[in-house]
C-alpha atoms as a PDB file:
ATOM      1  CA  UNK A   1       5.677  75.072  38.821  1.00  0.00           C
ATOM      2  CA  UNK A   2       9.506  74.571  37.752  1.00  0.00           C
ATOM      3  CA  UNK A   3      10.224  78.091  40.054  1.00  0.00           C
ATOM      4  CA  UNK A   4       8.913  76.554  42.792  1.00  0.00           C
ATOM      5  CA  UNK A   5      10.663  73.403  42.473  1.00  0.00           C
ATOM      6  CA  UNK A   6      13.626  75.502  41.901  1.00  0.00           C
ATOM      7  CA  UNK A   7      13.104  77.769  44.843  1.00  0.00           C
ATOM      8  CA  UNK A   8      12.947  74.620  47.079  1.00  0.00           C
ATOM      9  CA  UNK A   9      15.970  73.028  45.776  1.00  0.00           C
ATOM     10  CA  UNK A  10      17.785  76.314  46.232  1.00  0.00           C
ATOM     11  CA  UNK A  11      16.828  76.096  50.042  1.00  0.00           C
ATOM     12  CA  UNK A  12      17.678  73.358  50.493  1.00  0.00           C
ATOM     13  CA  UNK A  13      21.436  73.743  49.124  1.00  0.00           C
ATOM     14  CA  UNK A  14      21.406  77.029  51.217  1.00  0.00           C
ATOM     15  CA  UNK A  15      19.955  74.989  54.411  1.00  0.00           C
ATOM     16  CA  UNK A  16      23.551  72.909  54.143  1.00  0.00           C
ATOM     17  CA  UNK A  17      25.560  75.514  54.220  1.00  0.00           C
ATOM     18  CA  UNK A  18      24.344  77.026  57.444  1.00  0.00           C
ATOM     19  CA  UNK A  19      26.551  76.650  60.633  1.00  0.00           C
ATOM     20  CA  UNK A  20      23.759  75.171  63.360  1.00  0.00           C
ATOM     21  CA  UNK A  21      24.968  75.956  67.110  1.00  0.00           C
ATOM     22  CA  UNK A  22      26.242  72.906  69.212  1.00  0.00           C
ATOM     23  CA  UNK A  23      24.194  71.592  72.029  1.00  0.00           C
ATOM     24  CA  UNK A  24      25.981  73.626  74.874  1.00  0.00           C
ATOM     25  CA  UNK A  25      25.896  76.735  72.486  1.00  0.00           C
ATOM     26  CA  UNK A  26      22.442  76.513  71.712  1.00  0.00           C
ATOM     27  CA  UNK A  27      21.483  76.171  75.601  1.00  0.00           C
ATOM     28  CA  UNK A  28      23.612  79.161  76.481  1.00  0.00           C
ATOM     29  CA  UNK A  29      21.596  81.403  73.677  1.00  0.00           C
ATOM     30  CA  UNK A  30      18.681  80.097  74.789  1.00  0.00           C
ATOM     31  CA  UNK A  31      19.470  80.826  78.697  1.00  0.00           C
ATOM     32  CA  UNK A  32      20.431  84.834  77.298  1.00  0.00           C
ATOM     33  CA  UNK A  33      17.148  85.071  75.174  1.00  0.00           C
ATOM     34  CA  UNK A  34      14.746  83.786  78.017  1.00  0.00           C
ATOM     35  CA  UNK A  35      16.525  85.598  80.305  1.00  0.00           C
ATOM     36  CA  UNK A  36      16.915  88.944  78.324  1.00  0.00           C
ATOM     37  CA  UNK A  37      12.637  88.178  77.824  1.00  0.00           C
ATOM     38  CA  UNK A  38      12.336  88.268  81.392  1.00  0.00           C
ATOM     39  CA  UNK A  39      13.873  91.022  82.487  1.00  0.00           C
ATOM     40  CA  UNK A  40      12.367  92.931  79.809  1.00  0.00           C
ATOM     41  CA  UNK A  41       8.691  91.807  81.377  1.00  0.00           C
ATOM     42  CA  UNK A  42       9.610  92.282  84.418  1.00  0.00           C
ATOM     43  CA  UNK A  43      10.939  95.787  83.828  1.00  0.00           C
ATOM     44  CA  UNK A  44       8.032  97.132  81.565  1.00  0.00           C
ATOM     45  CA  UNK A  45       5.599  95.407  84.256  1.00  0.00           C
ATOM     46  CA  UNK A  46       7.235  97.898  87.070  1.00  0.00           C
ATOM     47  CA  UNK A  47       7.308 100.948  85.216  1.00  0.00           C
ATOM     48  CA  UNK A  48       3.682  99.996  84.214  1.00  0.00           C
ATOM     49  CA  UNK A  49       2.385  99.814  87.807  1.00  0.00           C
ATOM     50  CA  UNK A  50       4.196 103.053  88.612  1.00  0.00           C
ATOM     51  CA  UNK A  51       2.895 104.987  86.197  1.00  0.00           C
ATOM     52  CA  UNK A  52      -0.805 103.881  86.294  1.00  0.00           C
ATOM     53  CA  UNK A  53      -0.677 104.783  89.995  1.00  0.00           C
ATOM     54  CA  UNK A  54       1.092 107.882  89.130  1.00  0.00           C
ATOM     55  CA  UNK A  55      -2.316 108.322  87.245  1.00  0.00           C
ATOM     56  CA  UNK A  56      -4.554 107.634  89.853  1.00  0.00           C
ATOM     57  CA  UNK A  57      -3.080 109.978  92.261  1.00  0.00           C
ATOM     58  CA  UNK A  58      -3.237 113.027  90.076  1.00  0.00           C
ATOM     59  CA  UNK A  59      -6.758 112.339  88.729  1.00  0.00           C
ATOM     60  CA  UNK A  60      -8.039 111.496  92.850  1.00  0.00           C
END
């Protein structure tokens, strides 16, 4: 029990020592990841399509 209580309080000193991201820096990482998600979809959605009809044409 004294490890965990340990590990915890260890965290927690850790947790203060962490730099957190400002308001208008945490909205401009979040705009890149969502973004950066997107285009990733997007991308893997096209090149999906293409070659599942590249698929049906040979097998027709």
């Amino acid at each position: 029990m004294q490890r965990l209580i340990n590990f915890f309080r260890d965290v927690s000193r850790e947790m203060k020592k962490v730099s957190w991201p400002k308001g208008k820096e945490l909205t401009k990482y979040t705009v890149t990841v969502v973004s950066t998600v997107t285009f990733v979809a997007v991308f893997f959605a096209i090149t999906d399509l293409g070659i599942s009809s590249l698929i049906r044409l040979f097998f027709e």
